[in-house]
Protein backbone atom coordinates (compact mmCIF):
# COMPACT_ATOMS: atom_id res chain seq x y z
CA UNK A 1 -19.68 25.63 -33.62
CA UNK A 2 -16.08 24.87 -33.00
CA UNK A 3 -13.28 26.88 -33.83
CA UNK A 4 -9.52 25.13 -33.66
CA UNK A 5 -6.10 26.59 -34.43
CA UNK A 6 -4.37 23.87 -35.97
CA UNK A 7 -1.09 23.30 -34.50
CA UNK A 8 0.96 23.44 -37.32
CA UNK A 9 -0.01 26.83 -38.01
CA UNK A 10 1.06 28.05 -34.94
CA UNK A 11 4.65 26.43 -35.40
CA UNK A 12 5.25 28.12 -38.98
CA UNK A 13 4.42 31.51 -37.50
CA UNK A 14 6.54 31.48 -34.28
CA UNK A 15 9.37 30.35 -36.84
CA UNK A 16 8.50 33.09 -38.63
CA UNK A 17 8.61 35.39 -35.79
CA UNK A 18 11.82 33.71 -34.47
CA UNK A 19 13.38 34.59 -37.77
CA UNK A 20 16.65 37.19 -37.92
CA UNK A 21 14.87 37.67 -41.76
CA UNK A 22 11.77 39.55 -40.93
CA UNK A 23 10.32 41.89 -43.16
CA UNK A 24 8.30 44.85 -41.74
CA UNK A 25 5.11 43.65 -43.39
CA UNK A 26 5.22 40.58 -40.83
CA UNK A 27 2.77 40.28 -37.93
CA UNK A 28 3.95 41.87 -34.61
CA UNK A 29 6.56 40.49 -32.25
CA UNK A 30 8.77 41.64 -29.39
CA UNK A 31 12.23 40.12 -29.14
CA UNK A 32 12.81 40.09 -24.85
CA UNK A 33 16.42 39.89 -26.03
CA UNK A 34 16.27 43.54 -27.21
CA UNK A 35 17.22 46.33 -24.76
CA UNK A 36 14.27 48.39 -26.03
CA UNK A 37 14.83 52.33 -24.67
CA UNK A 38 13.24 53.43 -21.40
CA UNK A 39 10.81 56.08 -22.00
CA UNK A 40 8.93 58.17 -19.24
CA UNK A 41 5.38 59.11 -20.34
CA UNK A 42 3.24 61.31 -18.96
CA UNK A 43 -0.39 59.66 -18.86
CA UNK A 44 -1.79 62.53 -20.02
CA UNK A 45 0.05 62.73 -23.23
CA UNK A 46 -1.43 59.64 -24.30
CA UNK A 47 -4.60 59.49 -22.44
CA UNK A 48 -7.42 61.57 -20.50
CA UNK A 49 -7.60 60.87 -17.36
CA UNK A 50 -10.20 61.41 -14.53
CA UNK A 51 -10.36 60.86 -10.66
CA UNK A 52 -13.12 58.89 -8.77
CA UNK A 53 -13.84 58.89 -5.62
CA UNK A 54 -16.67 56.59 -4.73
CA UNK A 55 -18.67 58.74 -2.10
CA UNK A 56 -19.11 56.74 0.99
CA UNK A 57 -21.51 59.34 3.31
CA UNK A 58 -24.04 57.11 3.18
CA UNK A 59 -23.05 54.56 5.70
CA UNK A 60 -24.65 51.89 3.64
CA UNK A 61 -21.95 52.78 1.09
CA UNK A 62 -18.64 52.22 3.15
CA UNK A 63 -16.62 49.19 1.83
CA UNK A 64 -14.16 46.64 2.32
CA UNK A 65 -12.62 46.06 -0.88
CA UNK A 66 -12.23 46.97 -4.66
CA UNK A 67 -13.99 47.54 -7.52
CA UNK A 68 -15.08 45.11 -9.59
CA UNK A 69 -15.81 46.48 -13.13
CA UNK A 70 -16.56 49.34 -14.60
CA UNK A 71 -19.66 50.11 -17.10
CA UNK A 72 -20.39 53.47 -19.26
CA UNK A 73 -22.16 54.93 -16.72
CA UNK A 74 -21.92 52.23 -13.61
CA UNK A 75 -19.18 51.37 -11.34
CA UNK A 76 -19.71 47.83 -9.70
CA UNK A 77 -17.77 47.42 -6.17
CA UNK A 78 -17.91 44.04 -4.09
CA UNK A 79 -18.13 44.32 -0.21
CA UNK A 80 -16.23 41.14 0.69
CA UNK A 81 -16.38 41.74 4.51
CA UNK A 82 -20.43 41.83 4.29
CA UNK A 83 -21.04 40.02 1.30
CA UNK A 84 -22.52 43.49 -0.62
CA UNK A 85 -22.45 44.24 -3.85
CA UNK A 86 -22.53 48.11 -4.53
CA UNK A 87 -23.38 50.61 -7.54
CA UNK A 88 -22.16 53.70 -8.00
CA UNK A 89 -22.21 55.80 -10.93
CA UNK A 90 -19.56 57.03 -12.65
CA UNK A 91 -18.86 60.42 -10.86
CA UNK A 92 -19.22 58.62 -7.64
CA UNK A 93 -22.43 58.94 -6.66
CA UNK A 94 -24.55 56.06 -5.02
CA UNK A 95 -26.83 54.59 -6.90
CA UNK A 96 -28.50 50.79 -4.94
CA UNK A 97 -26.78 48.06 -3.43
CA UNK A 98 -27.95 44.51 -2.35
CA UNK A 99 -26.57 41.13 -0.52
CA UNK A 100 -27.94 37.92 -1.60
CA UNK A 101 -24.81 35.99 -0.14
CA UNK A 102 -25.55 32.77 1.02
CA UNK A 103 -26.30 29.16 0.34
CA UNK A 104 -29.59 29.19 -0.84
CA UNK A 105 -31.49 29.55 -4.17
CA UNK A 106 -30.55 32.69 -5.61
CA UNK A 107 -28.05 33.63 -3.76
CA UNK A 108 -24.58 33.76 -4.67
CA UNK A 109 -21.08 32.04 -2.64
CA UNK A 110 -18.54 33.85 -0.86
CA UNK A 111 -15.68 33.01 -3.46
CA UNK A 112 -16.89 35.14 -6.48
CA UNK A 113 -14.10 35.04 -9.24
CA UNK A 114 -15.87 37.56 -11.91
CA UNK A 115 -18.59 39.88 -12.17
CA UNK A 116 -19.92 41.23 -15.31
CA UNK A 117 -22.74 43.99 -15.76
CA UNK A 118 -24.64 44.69 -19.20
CA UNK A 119 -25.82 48.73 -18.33
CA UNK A 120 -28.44 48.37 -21.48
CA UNK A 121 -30.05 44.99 -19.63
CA UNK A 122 -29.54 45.73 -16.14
CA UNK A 123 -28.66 42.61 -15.80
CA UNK A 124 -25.20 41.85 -13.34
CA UNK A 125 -23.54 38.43 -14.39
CA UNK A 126 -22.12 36.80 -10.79
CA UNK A 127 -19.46 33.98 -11.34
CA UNK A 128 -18.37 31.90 -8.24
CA UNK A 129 -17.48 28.54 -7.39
CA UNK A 130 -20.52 26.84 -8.06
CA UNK A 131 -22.86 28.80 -10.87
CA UNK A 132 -22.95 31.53 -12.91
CA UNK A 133 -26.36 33.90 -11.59
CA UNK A 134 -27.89 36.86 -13.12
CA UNK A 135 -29.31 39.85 -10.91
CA UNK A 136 -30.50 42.96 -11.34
CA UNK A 137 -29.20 46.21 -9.96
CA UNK A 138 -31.20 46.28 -6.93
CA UNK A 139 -30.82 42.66 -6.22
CA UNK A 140 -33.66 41.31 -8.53
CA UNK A 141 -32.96 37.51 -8.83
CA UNK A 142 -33.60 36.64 -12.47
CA UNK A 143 -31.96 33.63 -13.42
CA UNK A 144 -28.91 30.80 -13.42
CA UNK A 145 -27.05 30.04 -16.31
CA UNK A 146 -26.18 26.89 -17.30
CA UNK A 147 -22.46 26.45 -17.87
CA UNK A 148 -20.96 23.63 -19.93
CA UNK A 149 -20.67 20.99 -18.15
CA UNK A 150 -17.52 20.33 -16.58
CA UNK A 151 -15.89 23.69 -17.05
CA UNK A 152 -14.56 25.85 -14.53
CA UNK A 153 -15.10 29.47 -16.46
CA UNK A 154 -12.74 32.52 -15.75
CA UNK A 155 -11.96 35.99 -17.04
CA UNK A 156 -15.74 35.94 -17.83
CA UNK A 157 -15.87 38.75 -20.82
CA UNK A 158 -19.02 40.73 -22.01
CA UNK A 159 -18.51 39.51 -25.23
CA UNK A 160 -21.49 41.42 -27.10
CA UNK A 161 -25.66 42.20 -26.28
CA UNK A 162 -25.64 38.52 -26.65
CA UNK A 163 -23.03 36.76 -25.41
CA UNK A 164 -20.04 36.06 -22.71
CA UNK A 165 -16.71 34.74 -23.09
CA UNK A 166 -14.39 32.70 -20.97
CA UNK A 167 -11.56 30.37 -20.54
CA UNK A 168 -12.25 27.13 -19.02
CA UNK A 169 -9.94 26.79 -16.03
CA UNK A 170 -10.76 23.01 -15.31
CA UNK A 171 -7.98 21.38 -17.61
CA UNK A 172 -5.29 23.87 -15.65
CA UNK A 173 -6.65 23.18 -12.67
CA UNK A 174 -6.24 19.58 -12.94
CA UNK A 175 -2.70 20.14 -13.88
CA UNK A 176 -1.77 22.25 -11.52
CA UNK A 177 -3.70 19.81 -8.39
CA UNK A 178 -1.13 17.28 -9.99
CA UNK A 179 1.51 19.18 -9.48
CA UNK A 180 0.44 20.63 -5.92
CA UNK A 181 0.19 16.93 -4.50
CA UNK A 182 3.16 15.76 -6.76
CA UNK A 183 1.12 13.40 -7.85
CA UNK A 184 1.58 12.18 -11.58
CA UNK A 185 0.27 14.89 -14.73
CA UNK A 186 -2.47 13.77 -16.53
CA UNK A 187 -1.46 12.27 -19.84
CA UNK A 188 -4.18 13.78 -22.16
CA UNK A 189 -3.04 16.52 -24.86
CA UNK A 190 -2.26 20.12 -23.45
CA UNK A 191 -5.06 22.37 -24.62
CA UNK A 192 -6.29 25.64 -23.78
CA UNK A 193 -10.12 26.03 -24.20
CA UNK A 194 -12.41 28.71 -24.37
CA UNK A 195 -16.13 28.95 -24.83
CA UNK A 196 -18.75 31.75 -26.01
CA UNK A 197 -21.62 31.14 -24.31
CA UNK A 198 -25.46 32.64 -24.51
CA UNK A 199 -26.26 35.55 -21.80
CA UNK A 200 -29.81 34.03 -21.65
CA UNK A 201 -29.65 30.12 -21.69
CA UNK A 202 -25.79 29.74 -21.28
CA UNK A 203 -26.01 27.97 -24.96
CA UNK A 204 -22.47 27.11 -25.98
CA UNK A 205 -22.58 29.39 -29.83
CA UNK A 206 -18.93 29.07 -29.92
CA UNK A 207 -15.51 26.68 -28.48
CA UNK A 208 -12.03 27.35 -29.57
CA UNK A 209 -8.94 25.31 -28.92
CA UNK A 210 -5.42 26.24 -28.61
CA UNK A 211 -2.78 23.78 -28.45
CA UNK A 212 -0.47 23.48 -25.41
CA UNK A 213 2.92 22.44 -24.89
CA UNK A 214 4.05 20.65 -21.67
CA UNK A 215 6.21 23.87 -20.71
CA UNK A 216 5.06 24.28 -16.60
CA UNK A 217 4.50 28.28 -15.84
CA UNK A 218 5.03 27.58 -12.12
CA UNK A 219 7.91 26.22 -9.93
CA UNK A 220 7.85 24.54 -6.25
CA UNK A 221 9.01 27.37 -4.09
CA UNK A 222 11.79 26.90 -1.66
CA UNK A 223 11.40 29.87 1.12
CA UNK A 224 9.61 32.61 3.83
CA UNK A 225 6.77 34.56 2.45
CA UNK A 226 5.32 36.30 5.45
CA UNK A 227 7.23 34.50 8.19
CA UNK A 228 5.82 31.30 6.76
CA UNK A 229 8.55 28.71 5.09
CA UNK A 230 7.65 26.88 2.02
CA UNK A 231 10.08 23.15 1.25
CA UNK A 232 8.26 22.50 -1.80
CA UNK A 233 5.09 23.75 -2.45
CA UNK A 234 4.20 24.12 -6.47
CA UNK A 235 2.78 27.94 -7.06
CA UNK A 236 1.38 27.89 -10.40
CA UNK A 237 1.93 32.02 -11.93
CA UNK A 238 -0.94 33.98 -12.84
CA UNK A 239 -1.60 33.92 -16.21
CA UNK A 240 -3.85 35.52 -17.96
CA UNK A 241 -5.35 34.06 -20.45
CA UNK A 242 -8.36 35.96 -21.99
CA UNK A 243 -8.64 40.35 -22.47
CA UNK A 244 -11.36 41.84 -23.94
CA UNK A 245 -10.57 44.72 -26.53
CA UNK A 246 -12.05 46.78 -29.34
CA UNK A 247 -12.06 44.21 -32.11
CA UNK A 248 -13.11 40.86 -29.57
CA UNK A 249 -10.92 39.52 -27.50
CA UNK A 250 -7.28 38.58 -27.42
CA UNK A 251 -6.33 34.74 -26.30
CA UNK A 252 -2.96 34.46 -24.85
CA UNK A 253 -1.84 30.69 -25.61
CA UNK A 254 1.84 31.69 -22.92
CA UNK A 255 3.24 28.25 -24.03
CA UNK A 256 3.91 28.95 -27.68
CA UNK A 257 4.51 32.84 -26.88
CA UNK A 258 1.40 34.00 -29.13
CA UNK A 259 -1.33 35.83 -29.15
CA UNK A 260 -4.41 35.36 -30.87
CA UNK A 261 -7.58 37.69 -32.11
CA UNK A 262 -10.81 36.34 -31.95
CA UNK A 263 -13.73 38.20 -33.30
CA UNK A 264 -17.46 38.20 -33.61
CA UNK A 265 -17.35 36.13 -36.83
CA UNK A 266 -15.84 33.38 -34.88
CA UNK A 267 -12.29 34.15 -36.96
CA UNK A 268 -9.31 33.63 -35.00
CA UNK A 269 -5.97 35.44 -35.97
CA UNK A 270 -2.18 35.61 -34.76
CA UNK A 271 -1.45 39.08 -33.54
CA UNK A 272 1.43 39.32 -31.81
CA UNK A 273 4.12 36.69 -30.42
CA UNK A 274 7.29 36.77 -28.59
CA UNK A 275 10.91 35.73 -29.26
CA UNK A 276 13.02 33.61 -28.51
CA UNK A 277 10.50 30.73 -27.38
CA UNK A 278 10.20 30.38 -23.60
CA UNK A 279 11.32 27.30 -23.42
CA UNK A 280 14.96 28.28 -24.65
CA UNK A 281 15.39 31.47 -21.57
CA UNK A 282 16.61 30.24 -18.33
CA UNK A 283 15.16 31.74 -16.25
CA UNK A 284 11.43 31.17 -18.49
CA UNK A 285 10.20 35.02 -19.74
CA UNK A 286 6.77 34.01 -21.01
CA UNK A 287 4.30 35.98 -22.75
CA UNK A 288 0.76 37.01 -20.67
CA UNK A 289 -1.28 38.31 -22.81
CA UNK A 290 -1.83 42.56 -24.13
CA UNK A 291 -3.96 45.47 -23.38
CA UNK A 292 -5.20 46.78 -26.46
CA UNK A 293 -6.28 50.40 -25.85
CA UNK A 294 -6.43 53.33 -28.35
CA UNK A 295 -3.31 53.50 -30.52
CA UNK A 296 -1.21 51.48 -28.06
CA UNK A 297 -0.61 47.87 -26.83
CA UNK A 298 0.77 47.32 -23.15
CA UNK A 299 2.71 43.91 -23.33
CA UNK A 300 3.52 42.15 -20.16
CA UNK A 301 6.38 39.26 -19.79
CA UNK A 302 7.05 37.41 -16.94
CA UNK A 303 9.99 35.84 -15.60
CA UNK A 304 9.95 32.75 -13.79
CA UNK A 305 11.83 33.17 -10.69
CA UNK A 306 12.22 30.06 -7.97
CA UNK A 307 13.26 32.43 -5.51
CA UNK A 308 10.17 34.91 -5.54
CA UNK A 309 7.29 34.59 -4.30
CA UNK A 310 4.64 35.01 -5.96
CA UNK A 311 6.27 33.80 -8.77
CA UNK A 312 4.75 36.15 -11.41
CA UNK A 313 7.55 38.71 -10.65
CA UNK A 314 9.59 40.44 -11.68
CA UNK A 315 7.75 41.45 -15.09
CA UNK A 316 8.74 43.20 -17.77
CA UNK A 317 6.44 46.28 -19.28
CA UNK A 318 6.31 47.34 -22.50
CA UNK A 319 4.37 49.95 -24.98
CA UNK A 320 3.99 48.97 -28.84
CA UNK A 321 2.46 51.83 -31.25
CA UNK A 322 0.19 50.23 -33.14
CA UNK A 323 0.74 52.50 -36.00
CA UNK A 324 4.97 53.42 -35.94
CA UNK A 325 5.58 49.84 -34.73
CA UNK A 326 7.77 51.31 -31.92
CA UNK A 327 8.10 49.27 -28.77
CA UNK A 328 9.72 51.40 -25.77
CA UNK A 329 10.06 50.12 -21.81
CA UNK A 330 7.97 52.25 -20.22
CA UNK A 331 7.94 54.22 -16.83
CA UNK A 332 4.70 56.18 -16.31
CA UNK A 333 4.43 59.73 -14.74
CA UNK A 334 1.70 62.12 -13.88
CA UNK A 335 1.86 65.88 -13.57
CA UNK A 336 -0.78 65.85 -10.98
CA UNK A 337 1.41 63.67 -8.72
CA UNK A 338 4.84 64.16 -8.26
CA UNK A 339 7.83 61.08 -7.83
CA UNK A 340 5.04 58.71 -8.33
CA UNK A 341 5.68 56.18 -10.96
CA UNK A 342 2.45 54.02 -12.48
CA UNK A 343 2.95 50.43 -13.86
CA UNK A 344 0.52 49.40 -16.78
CA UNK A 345 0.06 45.47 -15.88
CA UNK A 346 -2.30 43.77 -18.52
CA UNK A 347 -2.61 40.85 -16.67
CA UNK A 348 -4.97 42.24 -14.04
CA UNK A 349 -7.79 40.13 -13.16
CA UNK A 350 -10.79 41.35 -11.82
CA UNK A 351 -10.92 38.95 -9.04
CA UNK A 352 -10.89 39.00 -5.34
CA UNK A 353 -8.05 38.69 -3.67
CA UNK A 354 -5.69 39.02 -6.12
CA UNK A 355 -1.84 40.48 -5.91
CA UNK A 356 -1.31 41.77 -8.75
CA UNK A 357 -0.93 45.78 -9.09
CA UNK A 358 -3.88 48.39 -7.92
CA UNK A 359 -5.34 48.08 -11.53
CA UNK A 360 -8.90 47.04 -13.10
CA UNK A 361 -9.29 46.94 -16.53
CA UNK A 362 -12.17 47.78 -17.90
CA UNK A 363 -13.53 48.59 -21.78
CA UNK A 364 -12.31 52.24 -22.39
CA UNK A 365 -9.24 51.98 -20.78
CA UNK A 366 -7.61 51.00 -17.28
CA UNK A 367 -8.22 52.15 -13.43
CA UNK A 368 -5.33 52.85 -10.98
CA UNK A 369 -6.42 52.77 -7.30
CA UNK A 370 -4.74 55.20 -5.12
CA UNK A 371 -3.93 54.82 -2.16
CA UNK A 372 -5.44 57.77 0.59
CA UNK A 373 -2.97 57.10 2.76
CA UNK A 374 -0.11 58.03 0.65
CA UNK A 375 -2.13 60.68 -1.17
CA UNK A 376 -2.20 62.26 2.24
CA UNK A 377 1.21 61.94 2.64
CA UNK A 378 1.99 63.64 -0.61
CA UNK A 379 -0.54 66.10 -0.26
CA UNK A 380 1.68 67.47 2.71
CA UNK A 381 4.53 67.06 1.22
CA UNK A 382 3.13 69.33 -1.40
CA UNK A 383 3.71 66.85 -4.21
CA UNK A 384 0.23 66.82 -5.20
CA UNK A 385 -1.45 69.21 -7.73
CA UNK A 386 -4.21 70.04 -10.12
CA UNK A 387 -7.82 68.68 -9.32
CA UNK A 388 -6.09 65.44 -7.58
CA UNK A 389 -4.76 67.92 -4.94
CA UNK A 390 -8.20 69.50 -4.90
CA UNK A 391 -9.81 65.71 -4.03
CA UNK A 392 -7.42 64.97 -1.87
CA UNK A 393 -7.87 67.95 0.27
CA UNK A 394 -11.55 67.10 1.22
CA UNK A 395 -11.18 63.72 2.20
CA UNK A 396 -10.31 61.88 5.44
CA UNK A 397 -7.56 59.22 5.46
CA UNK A 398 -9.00 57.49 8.24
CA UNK A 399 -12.61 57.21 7.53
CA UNK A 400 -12.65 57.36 3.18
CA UNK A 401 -12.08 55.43 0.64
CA UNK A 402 -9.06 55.32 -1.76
CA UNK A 403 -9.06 57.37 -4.79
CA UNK A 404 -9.43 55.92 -8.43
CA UNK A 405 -7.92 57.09 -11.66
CA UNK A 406 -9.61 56.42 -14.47
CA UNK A 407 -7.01 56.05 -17.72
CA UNK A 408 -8.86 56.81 -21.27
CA UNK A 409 -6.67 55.92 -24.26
CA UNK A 410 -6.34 58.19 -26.94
C-alpha cells in the first residue's frame, strides 16, 4: 500500500542533474542560472482557445466569486457571498445550483479549500475544514468520506473513476504554526506525504513519501502591505505541491528541486529537477511544481524575497518542449486582444481566496479570467477583435460577469 522514494535516490539524481557532464539522454532539468531567450507566443499557435461567459440572466445565477473547476461538459462556480454552489455548462448556459452551507449534517463550512466533480457520477466532491462531503448536482446529499485520520488533505485531484488524490497539509501546517508563534520546529523527519484515497469509502489504496530537507520556503516579513505594517510575522509561500496531468499526477518535493511522476500503477518517477539546489541561491529560487499540457511543460520558480509581500513573487516562467527539449522564457500574446500580455502560472490552486494570477487549471488545459472592466476599456480603445470583441460588445460592465478563456493545448 505504501509507496516511498528512498532518499538516496533522490540525492544521486539531483547530482546528476547538477552535473556540467550531462548527456542529452538524461532526465529533464532547467538550470535558473541560464538566461534562456524570451519568446512571445501567440496562444493560438500552440493552443485553441475559446471564450466563456457564464450567463447570469437568471438572477439566481449572479455570483460573487470564481470558478472552481472545470469538467467536459460542466463548469462548477462557488458563490462565496451566499454560500451557492453553481453549474453551468460549458457554453455558459445554466444548468442547477444549490446551498447546503451551514453547520449541520450534510451541509458543508464556509472555508471550502477544493471542489472536485466526477461528470460520469454526478457526484461533486466538497473539501473544507472539517470533512470531505459528496453531493449531487442539484444538491442531493449522498455521503461523507472518511479521511485518514489526522490529515489535513489539499489540492484534492480526480485521480481516476475510482479514486482522489491529495497532499496531506497537516505536517506543513505544524511547521509553519511553529514558525508563526516562533515557537520551537518540531524535531520529527521532514516528509512530504500524499495519499490516494477511495471516492466511495475514503479507503486509503495508496501513501507515498517524499523526503524533506529543513530548507524554510517562507521568511518573517518586515513591512506595509495594504497600509498594515508587519515587524515579524512568518508568511509561509504558496507552494504547490500536487498537479494532475495526462499520465497521473506530478509531486513537486520544492526542497530537493524535483519533480516526481506518479501513475496509476502506483510507480513513482523523477521527471524533471532544477539546478543549482535552492539552498545554494541567495535569494532561494525554488522549484513549484509543472503544468503538463499537450506537447509543452509550463515551469514555475519562485524567488524568495523578504521584502515582498506575498512572498511567492517575483516568479520566473518558463516553456519546455517536451519533444525538442527547448526551454524559452515566455511572454504570451493574443491576436484577439491587443498589448495584453498572459502569464502561464502552474501553481494555481483552485481555492478561495487565493492571490495568485486569474488562472484555474483544469484537465484539458488552463482558464484565464478576464477582467470586464478592462475588456471594456479595450473594447473602446479598439484593441479588441475577433469573436472576443463580438462578446464583449453585448455585455454590461456593471451588471455581468467577467469573461473566461478557455486554453486547449495542442
Amino acid at each position: 500500500m505504501k509507496t516511498f522514494v528512498n532518499l538516496i535516490v533522490i540525492t544521486a539524481f539531483i547530482a546528476s542533474c547538477s552535473s556540467e557532464k550531462q548527456s542529452k539522454d538524461d532526465l529533464a532539468y532547467i538550470d535558473v542560472r541560464k538566461n534562456y531567450p524570451e519568446k512571445e507566443i501567440f496562444l493560438t499557435d500552440i493552443a485553441d482557445v475559446t471564450y466563456l461567459y457564464l450567463n447570469s440572466d437568471d438572477d439566481d445565477y449572479l455570483y460573487r466569486g470564481r470558478i472552481n473547476y472545470i469538467a467536459p461538459n460542466t463548469v462548477v462556480v462557488y458563490d462565496w457571498s451566499s454560500g451557492s454552489i453553481l453549474f453551468f455548462s460549458r457554453d455558459g448556459t445554466p444548468k442547477s445550483r444549490f446551498n447546503r452551507r451551514g453547520q449541520g449534517p450534510g451541509e458543508y463550512g464556509s472555508g471550502i479549500w477544493d471542489m472536485i466533480y466526477d461528470e460520469a457520477a454526478d457526484e461533486l466532491f466538497v473539501n473544507d475544514w472539517n470533512a470531505l462531503r459528496v453531493y449531487s448536482s442539484m444538491g442531493e446529499y449522498k455521503r461523507t468520506i472518511a479521511r485518514p485520520q489526522g490529515t489535513e488533505p489539499l489540492y484534492i485531484i480526480d485521480f481516476d473513476a475510482h479514486s482522489l488524490f491529495f497532499f496531506d497539509y497537516s505536517i506543513e501546517n505544524k511547521r509553519n504554526y511553529a514558525l508563526f508563534t516562533m515557537e520551537h520546529l518540531p524535531t520529527d523527519d521532514y516528509f512530504l506525504p500524499f495519499y490516494r484515497i477511495s471516492k466511495t469509502d475514503g479507503e486509503v489504496l495508496d501513501y507515498v513519501e517524499l523526503p524533506g530537507t529543513n530548507l524554510l520556503l517562507g521568511a518573517y516579513y518586515k513591512g506595509t502591505y495594504f497600509g498594515v505594517t508587519y515587524n515579524g510575522m512568518w508568511r509561509q509561500a504558496q507552494l504547490r505541491f500536487a498537479m494532475k496531468c495526462p499520465e497521473g499526477v506530478l509531486l513537486c518535493n520544492h526542497q530537493t528541486d524535483t519533480i516526481f511522476l506518479y501513475r496509476g500503477d502506483k510507480s513513482l518517477t523523477p521527471v524533471l529537477c532544477k539546478t543549482p539546489s535552492a539552498t545554494s541561491l541567495n535569494p532561494v529560487e525554488y522549484l513549484n511544481n509543472s503544468l503538463d499540457r499537450g506537447l509543452y511543460q509550463f515551469i514555475q520558480v519562485n524567488i524568495m524575497r523578504e521584502d515582498v509581500f506575498p512572498l511567492f513573487y517575483p516568479a520566473k516562467y518558463y516553456m519546455r518542449n517536451k519533444k525538442t527539449g527547448e526551454i524559452v522564457r515566455t511572454k504570451f500574446l493574443l491576436p484577439d486582444y491587443k498589448g495584453k500580455e498572459f502569464i502561464m502560472d502552474p501553481m494555481r490552486p483552485n481555492t478561495e481566496g487565493s492571490v495568485a494570477a486569474d488562472g484555474i487549471i483544469y484537465d484539458d488545459g488552463y482558464c484565464f479570467e478576464l477582467s470586464l472592466f478592462e475588456l471594456k476599456q479595450a473594447y473602446r480603445e479598439n484593441k479588441l477583435s475577433g469573436k472576443l470583441k463580438e462578446l464583449v460588445a453585448t455585455l454590461n460592465e456593471d451588471e455581468d460577469n467577467n469573461v473566461f478563456m478557455l486554453v486547449k493545448f495542442k
